[in-house]
N, C-alpha and C. Protein backbone atom coordinates (compact mmCIF):
# COMPACT_ATOMS: atom_id res chain seq x y z
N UNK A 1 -86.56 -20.81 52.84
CA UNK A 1 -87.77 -21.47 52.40
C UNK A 1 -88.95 -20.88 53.17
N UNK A 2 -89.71 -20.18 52.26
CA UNK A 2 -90.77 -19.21 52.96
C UNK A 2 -92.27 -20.05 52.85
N UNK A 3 -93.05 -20.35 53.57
CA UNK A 3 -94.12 -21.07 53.20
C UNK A 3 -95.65 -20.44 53.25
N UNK A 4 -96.47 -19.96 52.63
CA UNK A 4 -97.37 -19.81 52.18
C UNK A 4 -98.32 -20.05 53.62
N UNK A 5 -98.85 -18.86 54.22
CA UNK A 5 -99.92 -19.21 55.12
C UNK A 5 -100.83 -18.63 55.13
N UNK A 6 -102.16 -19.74 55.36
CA UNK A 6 -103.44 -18.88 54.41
C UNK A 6 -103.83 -17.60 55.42
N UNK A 7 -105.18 -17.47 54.81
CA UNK A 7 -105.57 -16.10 55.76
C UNK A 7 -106.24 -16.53 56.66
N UNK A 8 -106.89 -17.85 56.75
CA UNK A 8 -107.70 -18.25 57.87
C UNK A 8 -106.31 -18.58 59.13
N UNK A 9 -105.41 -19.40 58.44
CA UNK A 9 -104.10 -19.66 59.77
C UNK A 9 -104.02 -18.16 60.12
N UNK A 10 -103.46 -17.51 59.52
CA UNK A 10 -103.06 -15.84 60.02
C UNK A 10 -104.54 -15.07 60.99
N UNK A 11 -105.48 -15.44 60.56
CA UNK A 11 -106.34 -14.73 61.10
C UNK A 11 -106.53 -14.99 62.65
N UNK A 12 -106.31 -16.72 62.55
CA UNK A 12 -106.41 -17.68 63.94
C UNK A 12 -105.62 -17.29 64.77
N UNK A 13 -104.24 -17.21 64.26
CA UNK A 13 -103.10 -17.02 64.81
C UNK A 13 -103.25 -15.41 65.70
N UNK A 14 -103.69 -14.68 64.88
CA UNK A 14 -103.88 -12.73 65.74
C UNK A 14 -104.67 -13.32 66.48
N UNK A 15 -105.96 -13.74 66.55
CA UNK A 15 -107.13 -14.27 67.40
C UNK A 15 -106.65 -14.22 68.88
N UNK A 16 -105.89 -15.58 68.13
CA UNK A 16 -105.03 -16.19 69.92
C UNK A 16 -103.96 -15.58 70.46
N UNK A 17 -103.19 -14.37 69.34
CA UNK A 17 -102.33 -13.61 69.60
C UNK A 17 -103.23 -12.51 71.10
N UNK A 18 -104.17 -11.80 70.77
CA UNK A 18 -104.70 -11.20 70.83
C UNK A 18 -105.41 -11.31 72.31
N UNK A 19 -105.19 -12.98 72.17
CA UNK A 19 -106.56 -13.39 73.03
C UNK A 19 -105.55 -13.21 74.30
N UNK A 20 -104.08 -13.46 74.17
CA UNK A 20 -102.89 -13.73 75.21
C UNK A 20 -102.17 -12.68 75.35
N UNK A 21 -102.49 -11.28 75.00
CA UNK A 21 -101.98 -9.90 75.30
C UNK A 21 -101.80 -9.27 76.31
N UNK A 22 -100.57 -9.16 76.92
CA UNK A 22 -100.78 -8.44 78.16
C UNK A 22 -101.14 -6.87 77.80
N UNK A 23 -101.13 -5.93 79.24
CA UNK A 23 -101.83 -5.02 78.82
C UNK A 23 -100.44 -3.60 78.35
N UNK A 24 -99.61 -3.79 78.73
CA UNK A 24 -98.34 -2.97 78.36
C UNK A 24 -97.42 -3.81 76.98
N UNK A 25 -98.31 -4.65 76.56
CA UNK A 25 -97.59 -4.90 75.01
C UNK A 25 -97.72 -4.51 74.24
N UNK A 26 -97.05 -4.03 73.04
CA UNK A 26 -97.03 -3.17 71.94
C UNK A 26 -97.68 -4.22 70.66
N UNK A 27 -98.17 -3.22 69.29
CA UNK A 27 -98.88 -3.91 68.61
C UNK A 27 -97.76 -5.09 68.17
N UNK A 28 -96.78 -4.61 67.68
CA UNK A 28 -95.55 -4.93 67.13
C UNK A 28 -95.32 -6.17 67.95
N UNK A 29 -95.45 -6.01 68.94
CA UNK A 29 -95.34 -7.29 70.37
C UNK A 29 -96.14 -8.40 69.76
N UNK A 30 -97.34 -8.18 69.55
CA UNK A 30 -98.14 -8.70 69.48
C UNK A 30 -98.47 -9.70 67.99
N UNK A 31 -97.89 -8.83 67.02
CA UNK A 31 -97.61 -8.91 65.81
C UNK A 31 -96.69 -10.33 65.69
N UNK A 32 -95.55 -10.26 66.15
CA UNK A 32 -94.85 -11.13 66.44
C UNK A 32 -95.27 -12.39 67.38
N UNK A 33 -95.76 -12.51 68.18
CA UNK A 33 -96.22 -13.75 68.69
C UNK A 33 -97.76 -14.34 67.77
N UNK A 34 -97.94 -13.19 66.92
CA UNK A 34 -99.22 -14.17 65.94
C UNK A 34 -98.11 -14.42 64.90
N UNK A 35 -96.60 -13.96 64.34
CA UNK A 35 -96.25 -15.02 63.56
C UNK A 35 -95.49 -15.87 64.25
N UNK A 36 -95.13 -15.75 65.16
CA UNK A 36 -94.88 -17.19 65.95
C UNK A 36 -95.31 -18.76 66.10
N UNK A 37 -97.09 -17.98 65.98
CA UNK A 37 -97.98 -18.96 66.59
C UNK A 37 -98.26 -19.44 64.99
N UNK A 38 -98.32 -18.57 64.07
CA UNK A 38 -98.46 -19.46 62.50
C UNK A 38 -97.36 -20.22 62.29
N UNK A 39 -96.33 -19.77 62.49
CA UNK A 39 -95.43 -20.49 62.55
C UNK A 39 -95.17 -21.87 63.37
N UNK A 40 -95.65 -22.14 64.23
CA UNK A 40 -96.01 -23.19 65.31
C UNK A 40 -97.04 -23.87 64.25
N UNK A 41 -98.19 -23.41 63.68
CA UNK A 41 -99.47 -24.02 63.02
C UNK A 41 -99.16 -24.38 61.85
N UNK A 42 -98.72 -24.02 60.83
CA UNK A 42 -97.78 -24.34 59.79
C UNK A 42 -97.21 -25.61 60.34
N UNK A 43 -95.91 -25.61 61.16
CA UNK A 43 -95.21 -27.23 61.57
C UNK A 43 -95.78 -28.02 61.75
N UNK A 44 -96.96 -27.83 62.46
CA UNK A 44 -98.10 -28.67 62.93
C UNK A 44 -98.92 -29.66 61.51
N UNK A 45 -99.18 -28.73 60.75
CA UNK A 45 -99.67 -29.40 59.59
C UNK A 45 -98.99 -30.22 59.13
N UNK A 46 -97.34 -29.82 59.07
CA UNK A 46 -96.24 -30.61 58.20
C UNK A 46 -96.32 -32.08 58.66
N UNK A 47 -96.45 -31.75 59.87
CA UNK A 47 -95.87 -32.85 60.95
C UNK A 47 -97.18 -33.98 60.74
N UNK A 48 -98.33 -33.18 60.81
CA UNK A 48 -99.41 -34.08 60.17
C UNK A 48 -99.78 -34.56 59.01
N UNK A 49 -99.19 -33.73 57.86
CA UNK A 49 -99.00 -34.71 56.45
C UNK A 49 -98.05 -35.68 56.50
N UNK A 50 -96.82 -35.31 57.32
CA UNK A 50 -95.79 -36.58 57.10
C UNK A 50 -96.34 -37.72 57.80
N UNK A 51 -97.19 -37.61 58.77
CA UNK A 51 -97.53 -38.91 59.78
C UNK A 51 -98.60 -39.14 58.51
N UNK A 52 -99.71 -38.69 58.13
CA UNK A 52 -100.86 -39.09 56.82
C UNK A 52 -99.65 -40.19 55.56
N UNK A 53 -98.55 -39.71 55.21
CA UNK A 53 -97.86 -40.13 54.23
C UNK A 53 -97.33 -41.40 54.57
N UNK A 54 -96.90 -41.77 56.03
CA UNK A 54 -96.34 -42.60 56.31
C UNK A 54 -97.03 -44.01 56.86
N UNK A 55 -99.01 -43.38 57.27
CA UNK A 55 -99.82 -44.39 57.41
C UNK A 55 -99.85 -44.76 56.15
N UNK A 56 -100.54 -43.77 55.34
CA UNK A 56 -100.67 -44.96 53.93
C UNK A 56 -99.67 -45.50 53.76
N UNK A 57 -98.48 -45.16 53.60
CA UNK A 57 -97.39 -46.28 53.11
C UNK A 57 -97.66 -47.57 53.81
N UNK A 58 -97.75 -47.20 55.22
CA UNK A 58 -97.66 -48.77 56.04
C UNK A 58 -99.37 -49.51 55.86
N UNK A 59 -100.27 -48.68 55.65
CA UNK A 59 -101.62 -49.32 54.78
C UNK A 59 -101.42 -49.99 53.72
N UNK A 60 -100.51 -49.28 52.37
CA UNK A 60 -100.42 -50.16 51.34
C UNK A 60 -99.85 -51.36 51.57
N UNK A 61 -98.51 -51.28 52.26
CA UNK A 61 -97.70 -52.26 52.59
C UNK A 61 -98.74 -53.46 53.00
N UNK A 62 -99.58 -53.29 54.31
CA UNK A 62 -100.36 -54.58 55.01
C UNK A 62 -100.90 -54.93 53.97
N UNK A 63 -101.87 -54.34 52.83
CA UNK A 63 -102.62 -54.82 51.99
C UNK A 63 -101.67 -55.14 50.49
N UNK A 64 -100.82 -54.97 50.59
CA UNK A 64 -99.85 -55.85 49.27
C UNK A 64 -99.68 -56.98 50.17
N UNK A 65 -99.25 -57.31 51.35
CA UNK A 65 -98.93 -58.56 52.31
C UNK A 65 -100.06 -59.38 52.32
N UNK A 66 -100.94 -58.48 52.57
CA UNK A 66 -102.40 -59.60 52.63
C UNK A 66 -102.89 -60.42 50.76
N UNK A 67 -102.73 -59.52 50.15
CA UNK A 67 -102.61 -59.95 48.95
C UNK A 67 -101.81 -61.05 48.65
N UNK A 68 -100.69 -60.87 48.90
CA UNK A 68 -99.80 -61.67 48.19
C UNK A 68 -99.87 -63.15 49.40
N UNK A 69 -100.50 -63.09 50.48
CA UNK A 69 -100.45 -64.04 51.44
C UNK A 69 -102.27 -65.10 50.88
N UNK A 70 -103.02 -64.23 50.34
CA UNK A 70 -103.93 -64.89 49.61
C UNK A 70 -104.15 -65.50 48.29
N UNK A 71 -102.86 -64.72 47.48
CA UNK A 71 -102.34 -65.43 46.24
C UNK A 71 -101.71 -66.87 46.79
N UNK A 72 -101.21 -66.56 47.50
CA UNK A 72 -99.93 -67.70 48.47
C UNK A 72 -101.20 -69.04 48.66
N UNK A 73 -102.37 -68.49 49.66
CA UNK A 73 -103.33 -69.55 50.14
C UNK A 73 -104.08 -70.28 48.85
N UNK A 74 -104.67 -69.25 47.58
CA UNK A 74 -105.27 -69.81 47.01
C UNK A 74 -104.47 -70.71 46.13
N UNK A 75 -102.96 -70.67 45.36
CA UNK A 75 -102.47 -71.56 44.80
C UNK A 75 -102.13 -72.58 45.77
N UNK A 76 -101.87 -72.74 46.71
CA UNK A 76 -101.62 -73.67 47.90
C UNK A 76 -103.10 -74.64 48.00
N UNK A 77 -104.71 -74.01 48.11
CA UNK A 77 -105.81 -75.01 48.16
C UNK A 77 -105.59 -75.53 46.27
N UNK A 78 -105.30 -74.88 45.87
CA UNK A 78 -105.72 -75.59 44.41
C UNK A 78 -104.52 -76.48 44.30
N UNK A 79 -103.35 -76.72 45.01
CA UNK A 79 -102.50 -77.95 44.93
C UNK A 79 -103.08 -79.14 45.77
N UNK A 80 -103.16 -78.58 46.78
CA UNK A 80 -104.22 -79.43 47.75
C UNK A 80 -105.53 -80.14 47.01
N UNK A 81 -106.26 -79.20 46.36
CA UNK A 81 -107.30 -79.80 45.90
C UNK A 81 -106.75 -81.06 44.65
N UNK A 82 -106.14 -80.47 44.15
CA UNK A 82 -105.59 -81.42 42.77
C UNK A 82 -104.69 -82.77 43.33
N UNK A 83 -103.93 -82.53 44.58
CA UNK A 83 -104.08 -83.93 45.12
C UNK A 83 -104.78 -84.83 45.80
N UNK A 84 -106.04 -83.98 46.64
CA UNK A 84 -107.35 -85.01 46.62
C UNK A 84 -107.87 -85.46 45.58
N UNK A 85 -107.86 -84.67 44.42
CA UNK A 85 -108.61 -85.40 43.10
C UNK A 85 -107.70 -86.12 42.74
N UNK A 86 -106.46 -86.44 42.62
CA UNK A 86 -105.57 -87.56 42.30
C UNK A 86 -105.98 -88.80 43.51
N UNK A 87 -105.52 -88.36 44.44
CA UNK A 87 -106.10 -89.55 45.24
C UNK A 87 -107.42 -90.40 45.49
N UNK A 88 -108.07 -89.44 44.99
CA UNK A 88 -109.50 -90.38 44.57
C UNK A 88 -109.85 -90.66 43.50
N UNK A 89 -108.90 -90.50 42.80
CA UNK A 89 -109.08 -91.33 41.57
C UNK A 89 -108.64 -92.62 41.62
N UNK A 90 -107.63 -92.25 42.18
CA UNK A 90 -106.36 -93.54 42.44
C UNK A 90 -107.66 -94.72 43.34
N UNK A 91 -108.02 -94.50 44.58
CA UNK A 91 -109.12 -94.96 45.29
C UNK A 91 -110.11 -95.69 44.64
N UNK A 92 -110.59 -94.91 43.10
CA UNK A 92 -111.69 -95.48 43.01
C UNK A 92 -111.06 -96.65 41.99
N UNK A 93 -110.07 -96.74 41.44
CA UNK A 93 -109.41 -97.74 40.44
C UNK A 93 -108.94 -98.61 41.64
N UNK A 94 -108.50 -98.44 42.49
CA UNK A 94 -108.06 -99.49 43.38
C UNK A 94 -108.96 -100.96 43.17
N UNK A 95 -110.46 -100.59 43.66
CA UNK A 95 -110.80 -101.77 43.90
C UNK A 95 -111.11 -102.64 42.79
N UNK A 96 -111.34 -102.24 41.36
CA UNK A 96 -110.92 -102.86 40.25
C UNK A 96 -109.99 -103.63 39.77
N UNK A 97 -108.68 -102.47 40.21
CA UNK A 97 -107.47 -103.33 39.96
C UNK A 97 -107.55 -104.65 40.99
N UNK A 98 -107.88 -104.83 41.95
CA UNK A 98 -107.58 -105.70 43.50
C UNK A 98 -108.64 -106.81 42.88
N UNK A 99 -109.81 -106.58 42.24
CA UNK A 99 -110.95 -107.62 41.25
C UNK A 99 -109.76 -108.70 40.30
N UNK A 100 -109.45 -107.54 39.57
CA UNK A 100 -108.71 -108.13 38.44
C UNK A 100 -107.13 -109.11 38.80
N UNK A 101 -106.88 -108.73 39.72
CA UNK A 101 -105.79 -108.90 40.27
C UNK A 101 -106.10 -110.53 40.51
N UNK A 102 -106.88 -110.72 41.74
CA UNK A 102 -107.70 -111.88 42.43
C UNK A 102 -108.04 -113.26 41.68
N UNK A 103 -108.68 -112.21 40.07
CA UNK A 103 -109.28 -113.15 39.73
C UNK A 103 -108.14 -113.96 38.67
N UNK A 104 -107.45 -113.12 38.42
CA UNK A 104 -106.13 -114.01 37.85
C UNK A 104 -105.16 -114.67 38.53
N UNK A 105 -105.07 -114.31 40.00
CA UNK A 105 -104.64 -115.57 40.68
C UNK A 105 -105.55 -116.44 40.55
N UNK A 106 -106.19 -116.22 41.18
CA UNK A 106 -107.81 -117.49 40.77
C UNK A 106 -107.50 -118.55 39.89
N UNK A 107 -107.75 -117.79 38.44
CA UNK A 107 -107.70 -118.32 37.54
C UNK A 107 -106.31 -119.37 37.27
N UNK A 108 -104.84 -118.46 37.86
CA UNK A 108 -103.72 -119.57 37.69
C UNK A 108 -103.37 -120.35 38.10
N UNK A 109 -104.24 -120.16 39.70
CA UNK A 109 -104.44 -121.30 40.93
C UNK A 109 -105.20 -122.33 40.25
N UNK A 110 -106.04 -122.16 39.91
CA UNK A 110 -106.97 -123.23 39.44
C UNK A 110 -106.87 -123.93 38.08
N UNK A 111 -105.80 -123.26 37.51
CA UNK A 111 -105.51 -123.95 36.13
C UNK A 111 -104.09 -125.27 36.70
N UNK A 112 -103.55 -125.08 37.52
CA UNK A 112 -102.69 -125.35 37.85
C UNK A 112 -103.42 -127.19 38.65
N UNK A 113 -104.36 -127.25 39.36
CA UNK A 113 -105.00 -128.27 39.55
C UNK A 113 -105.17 -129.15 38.71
């Protein structure tokens, strides 16, 4: 598996080949430690797309979690809410019923005299 290295890596690579030459090394010497060093720069990239591939994954992941933890909250307030509105309904009939209630004891108390 041969991989494709541009001309700017290759160019970098002689640069620093070049730059680290002793003075009894041959071109051929030299040749070889700039594909070394592409070779080193190449892995380097790999190694940095796989870490890029593996943040987003764990990015998507938090934000499907956060999602689905705010789907979670908002049907959770709208049960909540729908049993405060039951309960104050219930509340506000209370004191009607407790009228009506009263006044028909009342009324059977006093028929009863």
């Amino acid at each position: 598996m041969t991989t494709q290295v541009s001309s700017e890596v290759q160019s970098e690579a002689m640069r620093i080949a070049k730059g680290t030459q002793k003075k009894a090394q041959s071109k051929e010497q030299t040749k070889l430690i700039a594909q070394g060093i592409e070779k080193g720069i190449s892995e380097y990239k790999k190694q940095q797309k796989a870490k890029a591939r593996e943040r987003d994954k764990q990015r998507k992941k938090t934000l499907a979690a956060k999602a689905r933890d705010n789907q979670a909250d908002s049907s959770e307030s709208l049960t909540n809410q729908t049993q405060t509105t039951t309960a104050l309904k219930l509340l506000s009939v209370l004191p009607w019923l407790l009228l009506v209630v009263s006044w028909g004891y009342f009324f059977t108390t006093k028929s009863s005299f």
